[in-house]
Each structure stands twice: as structure tokens, then as C-alpha cells.
C-alpha atoms as a PDB file:
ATOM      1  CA  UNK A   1     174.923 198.075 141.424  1.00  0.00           C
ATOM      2  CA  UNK A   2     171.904 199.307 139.620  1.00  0.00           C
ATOM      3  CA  UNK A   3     169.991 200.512 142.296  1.00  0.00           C
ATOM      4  CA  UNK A   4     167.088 202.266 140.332  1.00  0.00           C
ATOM      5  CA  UNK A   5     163.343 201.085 141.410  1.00  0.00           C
ATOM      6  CA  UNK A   6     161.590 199.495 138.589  1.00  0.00           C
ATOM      7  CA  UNK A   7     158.415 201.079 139.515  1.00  0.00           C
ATOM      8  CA  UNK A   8     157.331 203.500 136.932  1.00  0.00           C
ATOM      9  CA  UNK A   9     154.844 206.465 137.518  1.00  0.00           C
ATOM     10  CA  UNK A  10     150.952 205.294 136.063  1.00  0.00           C
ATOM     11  CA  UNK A  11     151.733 208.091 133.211  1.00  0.00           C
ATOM     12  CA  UNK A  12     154.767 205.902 132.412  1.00  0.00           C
ATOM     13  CA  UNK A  13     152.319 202.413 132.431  1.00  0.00           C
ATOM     14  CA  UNK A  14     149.887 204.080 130.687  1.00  0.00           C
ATOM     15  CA  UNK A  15     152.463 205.550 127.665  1.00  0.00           C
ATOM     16  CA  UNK A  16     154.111 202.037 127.849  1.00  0.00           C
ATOM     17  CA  UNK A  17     150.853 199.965 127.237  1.00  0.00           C
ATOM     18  CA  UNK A  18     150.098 202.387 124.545  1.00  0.00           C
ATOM     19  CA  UNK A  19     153.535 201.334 122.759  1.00  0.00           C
ATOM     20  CA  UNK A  20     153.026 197.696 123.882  1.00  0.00           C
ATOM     21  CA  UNK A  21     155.977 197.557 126.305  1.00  0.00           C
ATOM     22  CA  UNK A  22     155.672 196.180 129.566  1.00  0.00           C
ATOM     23  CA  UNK A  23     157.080 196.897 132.906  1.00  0.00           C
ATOM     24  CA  UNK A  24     159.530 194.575 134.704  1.00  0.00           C
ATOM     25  CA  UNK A  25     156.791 193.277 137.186  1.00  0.00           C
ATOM     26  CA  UNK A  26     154.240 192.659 134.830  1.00  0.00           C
ATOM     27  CA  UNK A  27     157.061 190.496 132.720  1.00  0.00           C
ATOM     28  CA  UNK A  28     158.214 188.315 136.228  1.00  0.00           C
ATOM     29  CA  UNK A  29     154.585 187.701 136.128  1.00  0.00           C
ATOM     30  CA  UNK A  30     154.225 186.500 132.546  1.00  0.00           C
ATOM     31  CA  UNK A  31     157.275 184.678 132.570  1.00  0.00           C
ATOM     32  CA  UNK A  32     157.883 183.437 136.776  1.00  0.00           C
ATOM     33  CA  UNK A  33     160.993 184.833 136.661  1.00  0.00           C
ATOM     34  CA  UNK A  34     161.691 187.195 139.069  1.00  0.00           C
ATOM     35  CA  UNK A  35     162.711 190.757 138.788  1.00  0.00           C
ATOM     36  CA  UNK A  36     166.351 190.409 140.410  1.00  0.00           C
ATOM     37  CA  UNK A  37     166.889 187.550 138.187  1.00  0.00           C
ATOM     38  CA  UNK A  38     165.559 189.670 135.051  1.00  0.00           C
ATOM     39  CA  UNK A  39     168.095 192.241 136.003  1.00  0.00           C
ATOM     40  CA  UNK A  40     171.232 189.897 136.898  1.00  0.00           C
ATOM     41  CA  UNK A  41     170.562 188.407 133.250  1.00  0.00           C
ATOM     42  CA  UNK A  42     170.789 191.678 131.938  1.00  0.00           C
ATOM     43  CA  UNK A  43     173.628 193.023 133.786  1.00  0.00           C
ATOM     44  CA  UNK A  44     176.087 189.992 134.270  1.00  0.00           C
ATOM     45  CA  UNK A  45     175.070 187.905 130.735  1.00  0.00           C
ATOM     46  CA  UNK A  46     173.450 190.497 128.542  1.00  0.00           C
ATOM     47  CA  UNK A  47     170.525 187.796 127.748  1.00  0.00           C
ATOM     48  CA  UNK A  48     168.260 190.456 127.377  1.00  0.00           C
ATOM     49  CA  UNK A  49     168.226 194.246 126.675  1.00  0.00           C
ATOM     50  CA  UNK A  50     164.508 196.588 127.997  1.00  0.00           C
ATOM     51  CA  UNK A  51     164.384 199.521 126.752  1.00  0.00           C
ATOM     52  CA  UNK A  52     164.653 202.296 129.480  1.00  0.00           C
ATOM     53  CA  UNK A  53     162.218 205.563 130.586  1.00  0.00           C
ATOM     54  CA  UNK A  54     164.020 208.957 130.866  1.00  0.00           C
ATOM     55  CA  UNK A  55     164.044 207.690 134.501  1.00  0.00           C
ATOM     56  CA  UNK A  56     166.002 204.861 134.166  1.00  0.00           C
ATOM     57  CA  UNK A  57     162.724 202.394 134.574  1.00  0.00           C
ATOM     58  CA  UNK A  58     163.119 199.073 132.282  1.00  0.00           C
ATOM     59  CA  UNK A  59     160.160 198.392 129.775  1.00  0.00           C
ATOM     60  CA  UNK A  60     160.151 195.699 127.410  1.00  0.00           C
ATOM     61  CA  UNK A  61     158.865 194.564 124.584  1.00  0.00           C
ATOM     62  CA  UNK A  62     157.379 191.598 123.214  1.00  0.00           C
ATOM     63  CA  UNK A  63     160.422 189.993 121.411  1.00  0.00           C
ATOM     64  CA  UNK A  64     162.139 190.394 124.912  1.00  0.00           C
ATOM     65  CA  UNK A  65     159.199 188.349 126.510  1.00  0.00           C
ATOM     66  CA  UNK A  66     159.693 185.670 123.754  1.00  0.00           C
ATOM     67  CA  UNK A  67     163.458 186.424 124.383  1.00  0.00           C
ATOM     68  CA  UNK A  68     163.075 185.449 128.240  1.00  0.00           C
ATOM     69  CA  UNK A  69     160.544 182.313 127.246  1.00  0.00           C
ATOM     70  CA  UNK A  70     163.479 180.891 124.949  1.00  0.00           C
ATOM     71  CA  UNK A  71     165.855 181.426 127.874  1.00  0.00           C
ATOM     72  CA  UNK A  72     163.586 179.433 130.271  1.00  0.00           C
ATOM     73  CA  UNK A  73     163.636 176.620 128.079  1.00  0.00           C
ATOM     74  CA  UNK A  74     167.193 176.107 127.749  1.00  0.00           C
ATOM     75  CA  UNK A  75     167.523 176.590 131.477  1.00  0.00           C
ATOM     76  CA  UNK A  76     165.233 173.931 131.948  1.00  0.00           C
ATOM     77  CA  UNK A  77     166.993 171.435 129.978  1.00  0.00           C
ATOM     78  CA  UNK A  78     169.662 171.985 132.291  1.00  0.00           C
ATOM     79  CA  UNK A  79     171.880 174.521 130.455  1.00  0.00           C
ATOM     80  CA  UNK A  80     173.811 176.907 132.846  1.00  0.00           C
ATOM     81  CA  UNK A  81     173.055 180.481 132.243  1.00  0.00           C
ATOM     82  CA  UNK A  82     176.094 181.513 131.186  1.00  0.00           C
ATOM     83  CA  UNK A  83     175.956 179.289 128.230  1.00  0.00           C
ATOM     84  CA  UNK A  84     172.254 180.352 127.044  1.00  0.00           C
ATOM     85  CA  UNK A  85     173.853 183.858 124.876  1.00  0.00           C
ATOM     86  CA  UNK A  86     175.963 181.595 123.264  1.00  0.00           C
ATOM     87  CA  UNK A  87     173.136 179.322 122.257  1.00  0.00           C
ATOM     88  CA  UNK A  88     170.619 182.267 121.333  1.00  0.00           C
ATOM     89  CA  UNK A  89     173.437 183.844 119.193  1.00  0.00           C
ATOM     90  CA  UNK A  90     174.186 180.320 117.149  1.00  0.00           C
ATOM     91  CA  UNK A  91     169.958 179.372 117.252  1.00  0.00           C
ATOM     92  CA  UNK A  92     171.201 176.470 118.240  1.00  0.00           C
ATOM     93  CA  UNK A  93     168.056 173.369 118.393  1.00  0.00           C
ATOM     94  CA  UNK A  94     170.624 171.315 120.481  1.00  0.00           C
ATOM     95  CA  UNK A  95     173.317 171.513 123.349  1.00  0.00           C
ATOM     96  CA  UNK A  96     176.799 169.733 122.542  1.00  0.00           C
ATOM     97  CA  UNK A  97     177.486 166.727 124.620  1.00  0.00           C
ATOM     98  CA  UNK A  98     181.354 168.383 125.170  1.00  0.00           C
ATOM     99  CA  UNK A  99     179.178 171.263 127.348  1.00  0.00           C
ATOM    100  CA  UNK A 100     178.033 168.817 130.052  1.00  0.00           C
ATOM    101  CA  UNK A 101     175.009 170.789 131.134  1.00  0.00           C
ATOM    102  CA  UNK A 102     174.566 168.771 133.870  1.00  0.00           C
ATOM    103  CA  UNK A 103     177.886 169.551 135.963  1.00  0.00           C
ATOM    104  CA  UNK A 104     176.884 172.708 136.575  1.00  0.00           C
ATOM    105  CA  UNK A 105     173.922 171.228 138.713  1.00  0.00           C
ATOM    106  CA  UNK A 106     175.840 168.626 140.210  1.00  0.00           C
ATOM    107  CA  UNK A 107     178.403 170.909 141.652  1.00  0.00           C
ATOM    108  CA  UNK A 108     176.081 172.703 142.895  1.00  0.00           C
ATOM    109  CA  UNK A 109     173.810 169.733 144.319  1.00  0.00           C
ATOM    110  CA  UNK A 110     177.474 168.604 146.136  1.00  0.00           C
ATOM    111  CA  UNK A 111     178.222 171.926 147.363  1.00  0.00           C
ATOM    112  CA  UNK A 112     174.693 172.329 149.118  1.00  0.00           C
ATOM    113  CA  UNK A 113     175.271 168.780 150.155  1.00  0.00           C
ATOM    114  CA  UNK A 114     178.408 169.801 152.247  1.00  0.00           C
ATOM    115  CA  UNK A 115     176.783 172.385 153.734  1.00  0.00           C
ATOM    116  CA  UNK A 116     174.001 170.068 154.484  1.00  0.00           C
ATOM    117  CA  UNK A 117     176.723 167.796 156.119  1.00  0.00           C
ATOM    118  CA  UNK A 118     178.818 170.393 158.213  1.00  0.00           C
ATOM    119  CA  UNK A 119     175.067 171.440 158.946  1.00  0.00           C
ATOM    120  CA  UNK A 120     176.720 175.291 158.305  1.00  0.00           C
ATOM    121  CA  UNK A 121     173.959 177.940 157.607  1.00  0.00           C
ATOM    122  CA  UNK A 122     175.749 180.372 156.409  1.00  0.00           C
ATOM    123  CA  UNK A 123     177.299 178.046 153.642  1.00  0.00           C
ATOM    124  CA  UNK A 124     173.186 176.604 152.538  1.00  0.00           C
ATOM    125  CA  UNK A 125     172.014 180.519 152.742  1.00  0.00           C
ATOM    126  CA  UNK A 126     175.325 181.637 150.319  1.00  0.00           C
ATOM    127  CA  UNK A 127     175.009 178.573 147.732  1.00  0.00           C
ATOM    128  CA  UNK A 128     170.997 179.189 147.883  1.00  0.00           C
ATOM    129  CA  UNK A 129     171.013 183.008 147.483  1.00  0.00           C
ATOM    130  CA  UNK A 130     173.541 182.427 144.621  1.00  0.00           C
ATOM    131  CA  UNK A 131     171.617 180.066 142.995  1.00  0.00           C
ATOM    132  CA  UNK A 132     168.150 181.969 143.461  1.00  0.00           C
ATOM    133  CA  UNK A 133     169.683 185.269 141.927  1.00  0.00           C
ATOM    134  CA  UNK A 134     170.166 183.491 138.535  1.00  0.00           C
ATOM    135  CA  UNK A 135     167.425 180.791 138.117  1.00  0.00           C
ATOM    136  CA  UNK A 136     163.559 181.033 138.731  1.00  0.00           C
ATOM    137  CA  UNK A 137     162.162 178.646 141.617  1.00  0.00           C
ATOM    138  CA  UNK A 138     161.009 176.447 138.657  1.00  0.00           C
ATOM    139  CA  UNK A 139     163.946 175.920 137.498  1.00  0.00           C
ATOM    140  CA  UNK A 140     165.823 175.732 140.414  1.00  0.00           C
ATOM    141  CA  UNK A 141     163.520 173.007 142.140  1.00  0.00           C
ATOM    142  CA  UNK A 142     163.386 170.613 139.160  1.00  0.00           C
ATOM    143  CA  UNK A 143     167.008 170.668 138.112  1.00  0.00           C
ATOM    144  CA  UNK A 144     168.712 171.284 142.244  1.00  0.00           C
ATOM    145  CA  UNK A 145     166.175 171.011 145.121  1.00  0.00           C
ATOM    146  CA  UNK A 146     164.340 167.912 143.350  1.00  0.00           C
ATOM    147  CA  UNK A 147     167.653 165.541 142.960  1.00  0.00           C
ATOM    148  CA  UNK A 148     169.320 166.863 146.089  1.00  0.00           C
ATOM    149  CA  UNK A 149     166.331 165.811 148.341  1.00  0.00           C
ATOM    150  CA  UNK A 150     166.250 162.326 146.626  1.00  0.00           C
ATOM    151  CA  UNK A 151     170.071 161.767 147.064  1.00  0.00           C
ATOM    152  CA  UNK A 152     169.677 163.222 150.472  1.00  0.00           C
ATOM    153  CA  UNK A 153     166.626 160.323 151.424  1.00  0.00           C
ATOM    154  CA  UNK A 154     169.051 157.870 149.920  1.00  0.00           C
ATOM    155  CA  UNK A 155     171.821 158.594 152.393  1.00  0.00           C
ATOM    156  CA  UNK A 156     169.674 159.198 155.375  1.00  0.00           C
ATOM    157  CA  UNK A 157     168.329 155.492 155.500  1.00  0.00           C
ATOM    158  CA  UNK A 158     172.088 154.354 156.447  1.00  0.00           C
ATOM    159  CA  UNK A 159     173.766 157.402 158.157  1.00  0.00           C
ATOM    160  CA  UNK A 160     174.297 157.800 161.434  1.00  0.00           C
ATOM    161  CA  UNK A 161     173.610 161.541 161.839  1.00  0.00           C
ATOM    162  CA  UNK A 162     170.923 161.550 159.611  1.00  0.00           C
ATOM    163  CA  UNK A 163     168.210 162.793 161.442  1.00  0.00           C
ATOM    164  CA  UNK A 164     169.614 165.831 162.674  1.00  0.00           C
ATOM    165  CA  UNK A 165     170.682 166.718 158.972  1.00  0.00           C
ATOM    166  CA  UNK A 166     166.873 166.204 158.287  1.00  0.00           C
ATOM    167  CA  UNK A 167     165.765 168.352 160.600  1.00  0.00           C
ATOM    168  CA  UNK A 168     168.882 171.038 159.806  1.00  0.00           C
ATOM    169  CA  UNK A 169     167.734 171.194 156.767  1.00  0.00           C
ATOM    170  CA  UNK A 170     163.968 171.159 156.779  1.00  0.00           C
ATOM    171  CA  UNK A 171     163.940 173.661 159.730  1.00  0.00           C
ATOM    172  CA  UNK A 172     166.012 175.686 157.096  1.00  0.00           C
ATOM    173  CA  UNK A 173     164.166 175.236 154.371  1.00  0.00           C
ATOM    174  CA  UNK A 174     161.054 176.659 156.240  1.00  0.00           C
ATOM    175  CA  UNK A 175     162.453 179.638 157.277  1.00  0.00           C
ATOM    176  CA  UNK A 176     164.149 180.705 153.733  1.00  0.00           C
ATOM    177  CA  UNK A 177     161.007 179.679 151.743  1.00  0.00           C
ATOM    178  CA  UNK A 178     158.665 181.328 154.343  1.00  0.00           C
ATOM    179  CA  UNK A 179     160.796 184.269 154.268  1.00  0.00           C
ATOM    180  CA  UNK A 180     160.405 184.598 150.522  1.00  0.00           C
ATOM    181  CA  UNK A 181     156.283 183.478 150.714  1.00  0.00           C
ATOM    182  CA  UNK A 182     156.278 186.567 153.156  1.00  0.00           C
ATOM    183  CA  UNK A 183     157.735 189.258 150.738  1.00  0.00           C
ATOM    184  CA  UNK A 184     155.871 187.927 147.525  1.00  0.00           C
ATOM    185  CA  UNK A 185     152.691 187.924 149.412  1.00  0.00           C
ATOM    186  CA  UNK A 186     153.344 192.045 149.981  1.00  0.00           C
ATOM    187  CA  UNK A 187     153.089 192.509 146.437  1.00  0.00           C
ATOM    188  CA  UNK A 188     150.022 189.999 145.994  1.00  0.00           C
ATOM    189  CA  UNK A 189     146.144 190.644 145.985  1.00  0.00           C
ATOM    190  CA  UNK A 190     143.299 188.535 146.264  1.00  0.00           C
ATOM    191  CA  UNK A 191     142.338 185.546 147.619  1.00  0.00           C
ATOM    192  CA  UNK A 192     144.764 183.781 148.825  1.00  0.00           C
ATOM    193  CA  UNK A 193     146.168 179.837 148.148  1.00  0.00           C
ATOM    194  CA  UNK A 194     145.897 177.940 151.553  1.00  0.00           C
ATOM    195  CA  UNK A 195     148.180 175.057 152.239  1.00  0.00           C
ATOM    196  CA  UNK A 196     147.572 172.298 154.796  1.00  0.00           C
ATOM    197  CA  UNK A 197     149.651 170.102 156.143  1.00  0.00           C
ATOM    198  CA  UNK A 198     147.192 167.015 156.002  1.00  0.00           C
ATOM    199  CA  UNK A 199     149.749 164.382 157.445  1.00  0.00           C
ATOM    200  CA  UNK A 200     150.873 163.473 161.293  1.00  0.00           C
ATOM    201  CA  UNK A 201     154.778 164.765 160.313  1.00  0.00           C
ATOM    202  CA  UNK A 202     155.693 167.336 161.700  1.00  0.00           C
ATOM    203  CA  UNK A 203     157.758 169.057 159.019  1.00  0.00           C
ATOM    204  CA  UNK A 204     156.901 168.273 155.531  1.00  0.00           C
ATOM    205  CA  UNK A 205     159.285 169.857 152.971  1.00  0.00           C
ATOM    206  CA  UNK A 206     157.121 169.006 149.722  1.00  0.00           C
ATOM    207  CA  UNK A 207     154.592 171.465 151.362  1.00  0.00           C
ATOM    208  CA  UNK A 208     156.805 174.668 151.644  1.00  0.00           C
ATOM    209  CA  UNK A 209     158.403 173.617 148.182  1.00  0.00           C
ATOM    210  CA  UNK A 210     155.044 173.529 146.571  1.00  0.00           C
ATOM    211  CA  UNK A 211     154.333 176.965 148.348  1.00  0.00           C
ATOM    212  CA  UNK A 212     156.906 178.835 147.179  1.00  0.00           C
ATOM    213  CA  UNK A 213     156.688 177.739 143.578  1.00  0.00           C
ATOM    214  CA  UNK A 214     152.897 178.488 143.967  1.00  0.00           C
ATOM    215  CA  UNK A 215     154.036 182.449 145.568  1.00  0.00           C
ATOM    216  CA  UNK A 216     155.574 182.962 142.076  1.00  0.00           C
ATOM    217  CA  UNK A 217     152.803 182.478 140.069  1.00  0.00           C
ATOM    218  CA  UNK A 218     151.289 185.573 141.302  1.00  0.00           C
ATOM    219  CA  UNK A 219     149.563 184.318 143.944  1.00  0.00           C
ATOM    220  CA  UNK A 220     149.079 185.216 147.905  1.00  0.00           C
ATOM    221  CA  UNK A 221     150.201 181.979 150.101  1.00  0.00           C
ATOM    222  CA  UNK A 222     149.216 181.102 153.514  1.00  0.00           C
ATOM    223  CA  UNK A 223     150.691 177.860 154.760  1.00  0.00           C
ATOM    224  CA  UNK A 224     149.806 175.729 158.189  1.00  0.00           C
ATOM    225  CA  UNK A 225     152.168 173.656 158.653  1.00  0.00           C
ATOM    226  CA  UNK A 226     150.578 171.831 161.265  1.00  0.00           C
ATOM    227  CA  UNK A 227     148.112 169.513 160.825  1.00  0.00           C
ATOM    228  CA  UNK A 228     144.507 170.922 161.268  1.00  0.00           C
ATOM    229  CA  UNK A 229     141.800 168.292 162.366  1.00  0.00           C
ATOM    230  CA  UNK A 230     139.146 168.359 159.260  1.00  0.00           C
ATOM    231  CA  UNK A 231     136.626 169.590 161.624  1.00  0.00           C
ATOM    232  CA  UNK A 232     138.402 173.090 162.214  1.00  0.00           C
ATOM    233  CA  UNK A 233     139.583 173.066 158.734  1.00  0.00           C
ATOM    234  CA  UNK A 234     135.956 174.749 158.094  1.00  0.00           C
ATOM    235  CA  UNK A 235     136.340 176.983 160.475  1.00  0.00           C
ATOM    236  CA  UNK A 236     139.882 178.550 158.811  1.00  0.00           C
ATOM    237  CA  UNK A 237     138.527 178.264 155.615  1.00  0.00           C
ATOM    238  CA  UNK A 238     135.528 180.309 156.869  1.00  0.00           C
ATOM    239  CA  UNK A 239     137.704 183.067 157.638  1.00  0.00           C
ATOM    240  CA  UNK A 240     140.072 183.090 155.499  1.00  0.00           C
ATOM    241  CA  UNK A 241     137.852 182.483 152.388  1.00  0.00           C
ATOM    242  CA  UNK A 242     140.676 181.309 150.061  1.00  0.00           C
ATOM    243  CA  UNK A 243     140.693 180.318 146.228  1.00  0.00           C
ATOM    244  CA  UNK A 244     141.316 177.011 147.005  1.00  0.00           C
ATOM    245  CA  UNK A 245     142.515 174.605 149.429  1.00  0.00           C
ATOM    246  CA  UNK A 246     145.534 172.445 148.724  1.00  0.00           C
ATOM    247  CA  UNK A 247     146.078 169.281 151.065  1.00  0.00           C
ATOM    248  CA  UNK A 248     149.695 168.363 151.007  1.00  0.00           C
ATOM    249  CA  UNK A 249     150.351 164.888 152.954  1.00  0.00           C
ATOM    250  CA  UNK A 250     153.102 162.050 152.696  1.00  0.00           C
ATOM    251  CA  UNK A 251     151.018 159.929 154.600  1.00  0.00           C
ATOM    252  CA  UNK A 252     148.102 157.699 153.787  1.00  0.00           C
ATOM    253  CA  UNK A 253     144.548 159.856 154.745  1.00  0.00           C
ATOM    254  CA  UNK A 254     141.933 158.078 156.909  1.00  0.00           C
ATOM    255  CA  UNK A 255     138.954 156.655 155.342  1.00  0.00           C
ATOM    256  CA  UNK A 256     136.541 158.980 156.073  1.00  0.00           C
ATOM    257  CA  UNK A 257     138.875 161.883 156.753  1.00  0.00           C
ATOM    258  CA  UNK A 258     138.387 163.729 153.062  1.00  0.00           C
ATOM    259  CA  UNK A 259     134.487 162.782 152.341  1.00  0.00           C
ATOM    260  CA  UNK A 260     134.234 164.611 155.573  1.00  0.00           C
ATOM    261  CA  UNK A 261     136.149 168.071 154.699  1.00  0.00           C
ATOM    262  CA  UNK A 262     134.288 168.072 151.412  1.00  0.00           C
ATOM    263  CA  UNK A 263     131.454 168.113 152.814  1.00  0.00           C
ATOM    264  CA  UNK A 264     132.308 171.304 155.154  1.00  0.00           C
ATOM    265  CA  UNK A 265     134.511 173.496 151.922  1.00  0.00           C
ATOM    266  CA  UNK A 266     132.809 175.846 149.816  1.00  0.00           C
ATOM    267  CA  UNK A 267     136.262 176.032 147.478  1.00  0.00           C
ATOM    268  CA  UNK A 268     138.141 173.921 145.589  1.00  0.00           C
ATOM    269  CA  UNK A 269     140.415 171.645 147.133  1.00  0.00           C
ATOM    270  CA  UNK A 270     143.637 169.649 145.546  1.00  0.00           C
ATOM    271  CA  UNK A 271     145.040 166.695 147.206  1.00  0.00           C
ATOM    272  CA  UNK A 272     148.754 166.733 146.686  1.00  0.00           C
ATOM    273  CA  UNK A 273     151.989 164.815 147.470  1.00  0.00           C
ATOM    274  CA  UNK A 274     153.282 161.278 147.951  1.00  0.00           C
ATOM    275  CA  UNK A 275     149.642 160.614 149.569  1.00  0.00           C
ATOM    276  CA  UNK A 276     147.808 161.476 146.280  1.00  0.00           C
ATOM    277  CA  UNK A 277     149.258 158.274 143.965  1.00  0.00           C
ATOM    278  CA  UNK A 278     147.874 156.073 147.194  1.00  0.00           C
ATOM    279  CA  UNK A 279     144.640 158.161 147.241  1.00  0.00           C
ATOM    280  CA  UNK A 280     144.020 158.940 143.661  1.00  0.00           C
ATOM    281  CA  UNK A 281     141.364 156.085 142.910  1.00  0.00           C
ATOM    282  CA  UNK A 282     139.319 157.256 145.897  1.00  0.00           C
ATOM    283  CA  UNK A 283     139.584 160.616 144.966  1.00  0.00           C
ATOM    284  CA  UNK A 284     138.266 160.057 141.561  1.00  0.00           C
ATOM    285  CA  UNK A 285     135.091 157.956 143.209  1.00  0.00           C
ATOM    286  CA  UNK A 286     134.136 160.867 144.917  1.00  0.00           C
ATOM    287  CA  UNK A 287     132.671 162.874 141.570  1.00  0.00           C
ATOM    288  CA  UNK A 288     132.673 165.941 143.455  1.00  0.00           C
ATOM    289  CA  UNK A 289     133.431 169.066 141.688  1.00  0.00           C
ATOM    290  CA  UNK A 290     135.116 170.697 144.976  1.00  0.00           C
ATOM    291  CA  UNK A 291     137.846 168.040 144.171  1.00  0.00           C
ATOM    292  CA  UNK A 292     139.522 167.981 141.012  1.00  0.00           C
ATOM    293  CA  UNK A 293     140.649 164.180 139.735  1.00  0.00           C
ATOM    294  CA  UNK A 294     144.080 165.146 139.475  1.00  0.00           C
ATOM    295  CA  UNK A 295     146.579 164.050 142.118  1.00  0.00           C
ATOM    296  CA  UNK A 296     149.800 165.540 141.289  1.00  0.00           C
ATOM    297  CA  UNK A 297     152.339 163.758 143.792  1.00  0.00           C
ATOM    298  CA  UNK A 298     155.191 166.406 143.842  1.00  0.00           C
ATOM    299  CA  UNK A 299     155.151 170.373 144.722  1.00  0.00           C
ATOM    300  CA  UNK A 300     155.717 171.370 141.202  1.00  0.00           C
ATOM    301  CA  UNK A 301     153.103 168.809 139.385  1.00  0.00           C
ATOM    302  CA  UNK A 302     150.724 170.464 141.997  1.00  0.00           C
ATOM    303  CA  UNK A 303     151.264 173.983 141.075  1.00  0.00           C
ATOM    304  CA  UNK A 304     150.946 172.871 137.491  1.00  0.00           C
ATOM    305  CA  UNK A 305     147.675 171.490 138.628  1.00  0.00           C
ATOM    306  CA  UNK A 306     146.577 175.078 140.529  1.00  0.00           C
ATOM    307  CA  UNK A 307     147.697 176.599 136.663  1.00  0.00           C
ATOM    308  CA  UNK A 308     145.791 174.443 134.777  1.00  0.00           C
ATOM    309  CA  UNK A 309     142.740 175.013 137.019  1.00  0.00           C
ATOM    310  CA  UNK A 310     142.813 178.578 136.389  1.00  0.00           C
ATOM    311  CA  UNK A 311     144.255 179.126 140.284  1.00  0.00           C
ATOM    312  CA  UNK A 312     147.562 180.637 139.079  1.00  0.00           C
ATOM    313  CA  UNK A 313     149.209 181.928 136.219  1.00  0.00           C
ATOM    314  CA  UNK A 314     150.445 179.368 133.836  1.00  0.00           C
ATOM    315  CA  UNK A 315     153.800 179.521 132.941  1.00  0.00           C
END
């Protein structure tokens, strides 16, 4: 295992700049792809090949960048990494229908779904961790988070058993996602993103899922997963002075509920999830520039929102 810390001295930035390479971090945040991924492509496909410092630190160059770009794009079509060399080597424009892309997905999507069933942690934290080693969270939410939660609402309106797989697996999902939030948000500055849950539920998944894909775009995360009367919602944003605000809620919003918190937020504020389609023309009537006129209605439309907006990278 190559154990060597990708963290070169400044002399080493400095002489790399000057050459136009770039270091491993500053490439996961170009591309979203983290820097264990960037490695296990290297080591276990050879998709891409840095260059290396007399200490062993990766630097790469631009064509790499592109390199990693092109991978993401076959990855998002649903092509399993093992088949992307293959594809780069032939500059292929199109996958054969013989490779069924899509089974790699679905065995995975089954295999979580098992685990899901024999509610067994350890099986959900193995299939995840294997999953998140080789795919970036935008990949990994639109082509195996995404479908497995819709499959999974489809059986839970006629299982018996369902609800305690919901909250199994929500309860999960919080923990792992907040886990990862925590350890991106060590390696973050500035402002930070703040998250509200603006519904009655409890637990809402789409919020911790829009989170985490928001933590990779560079980008401190604080999340309250609670729901915060608007009133008080001045008070935290007082204190915590983020970059913006983004209401996540499944749930229709009381009348007078957002005129209210606009008129008490001195930041920009994004109204996101299933609650945004319902809430979209009254957002729009409101001609306030605090509030956007988009209403993405899923976690990664809403951090393409945040990019768009300036709030995050863009990847």
C-alpha cells in the first residue's frame, strides 16, 4: 500500500506551479474526485500516471487533468471503471451494447439492497466503502444512491418491515455521510454552507445527500438536521455567518413561513428538495435577490445550483 503523504513542502508547490503541475489536492478539487480515488485509479487500473517529486509526492499535469475529466464522463454514463482504460486506449465515442454498463450498478444497487434487508451494517459499510474508493460522490449518487432510494420507496409502500429498514438505513446514512462532512470540513476554509432541515420529518435523507456532494466541492458544511423555527433561524445565521443558506424540505412550507426568514437573512438562501417543484411559483413571486428562482428538487440539482451561483466549485 502506497502509504506516502501527498503533501508536498511549499518549495515543492512553488517549483510545481512554476512547471504547471499540480498537486493531488488541488486536482480532487478541480475535478471532485477525491484523492484516495485518484490514487486507487492509478494503482489498481493505471487510468492515470502523475509524475512524482524526489519524495515520492504525485504532481500532475494538465493532460492528466483532461485525462481524469474524460474518465468522469464515461463513469457517468455508467461505465464501470475497469472498463474506462480500455475505452481511452481505443478513443472510443461509444460503449458496446455487449458491455452492459449498467450491471455493474445493478449488482451493486441489489447487493446494498440485501444489506438493507438483513439490516447488517457491516455488509452497507463494506459495499459503501468499496464503492466510495473507486467513484466520486457524483457519480456514485446519480448512478447507485439515486435508483436504490427510489426502488427502496417503491417497496416500502407494501412491506411489512418497512419502516424499520427506513430508519436502518437513514440512521446509517447520517452517520457515514456526517462522518465524511466531518473530515472534509478539516481540510476546508471559509465560510461555511449551512443546511436546514425546513420540514416536520425527522430524518430527511435528500438533506445529508445534498451535503455531502456539496463537502466535495470544496466547501465547509454544517448541517441541522432538525427543524429550526424561522424565527431562530436568524439567530444561527447570526453566528455562524455562512455563504448561504440552503433549505432542504419534502414537505409543503407554510404560507408565510419563507417571506418571513427572508426578511431576517443577510445571505443567500436556496430552497431545495421535493418541496421546491410545489413552491417554485411562489418563490419566483418573491423577486428577492436573497432567493435565487431556481428550485432544484434533488441533492445533486441543488449543488449544481450552489455551483452555478458561484457557492462551490463547478465541476
Amino acid at each position: 500500500m502506497d502509504e506516502t503523504p501527498d503533501i508536498p513542502t511549499e518549495l515543492e508547490y512553488q517549483a510545481a506551479l512554476a512547471r504547471g503541475l499540480l498537486p493531488i489536492r488541488e486536482v480532487a478539487r478541480r475535478t471532485g474526485v477525491n484523492p484516495v480515488t485518484l490514487r486507487a485509479w492509478e494503482r489498481r487500473y493505471g487510468l492515470i500516471v502523475p509524475l512524482r517529486t524526489s519524495k515520492g509526492h504525485r504532481l500532475y499535469a494538465e493532460d492528466e487533468v483532461a485525462r481524469i475529466q474524460l474518465i468522469l464522463t464515461w463513469l457517468n454514463r455508467g461505465v464501470a471503471v475497469g472498463q474506462v482504460k480500455g475505452l481511452l486506449k481505443a478513443k472510443r465515442p461509444t460503449i458496446e451494447a455487449e458491455s452492459e454498463p449498467d450491471s455493474l450498478w445493478d449488482n451493486q444497487r441489489r447487493q446494498l439492497l440485501n444489506a438493507i434487508g438483513a439490516l447488517s451494517e457491516r455488509q452497507l459499510d463494506e459495499r459503501f466503502n468499496s464503492a466510495m474508493a473507486l467513484y466520486p460522490p457524483r457519480t456514485l449518487y446519480r448512478q447507485l444512491l439515486q435508483p436504490l432510494l427510489a426502488e427502496l420507496e417503491l417497496r416500502w409502500r407494501c412491506q411489512f418491515g418497512a419502516q424499520v429498514e427506513r430508519v436502518f438505513l437513514y440512521s446509517w446514512l447520517r452517520s457515514r455521510l456526517g462522518t465524511r462532512l466531518y473530515h472534509n470540513n478539516r481540510q476546508c476554509t471559509g465560510a461555511p454552507l449551512l443546511l436546514i432541515n425546513f420540514s416536520e420529518l425527522p430524518m430527511e435523507p435528500g438533506l445529508w445527500l445534498t451535503a455531502w456532494l456539496a463537502s466535495s466541492g470544496d466547501c465547509p458544511v454544517e448541517v441541522f438536521d432538525w427543524p429550526v423555527p424561522p424565527a431562530e433561524l436568524a439567530l444561527a445565521i447570526a453566528r455562524i455567518e455562512p455563504r448561504a443558506l440552503l433549505l432542504y424540505s419534502s414537505q409543503t412550507l407554510s404560507a408565510d413561513g419563507l417571506p418571513r426568514l427572508l426578511n431576517n437573512s443577510t445571505c443567500p438562501i436556496l430552497l431545495a428538495g421535493p418541496a421546491a417543484a410545489i413552491h417554485r411559483e411562489i418563490v419566483q413571486a418573491q423577486n428577492n435577490d436573497k432567493l435565487p428562482p431556481t428550485c432544484p428538487d434533488d441533492p445533486l440539482a441543488a449543488v449544481e445550483a450552489l455551483a452555478e451561483l458561484g457557492l462551490l466549485h463547478n465541476r
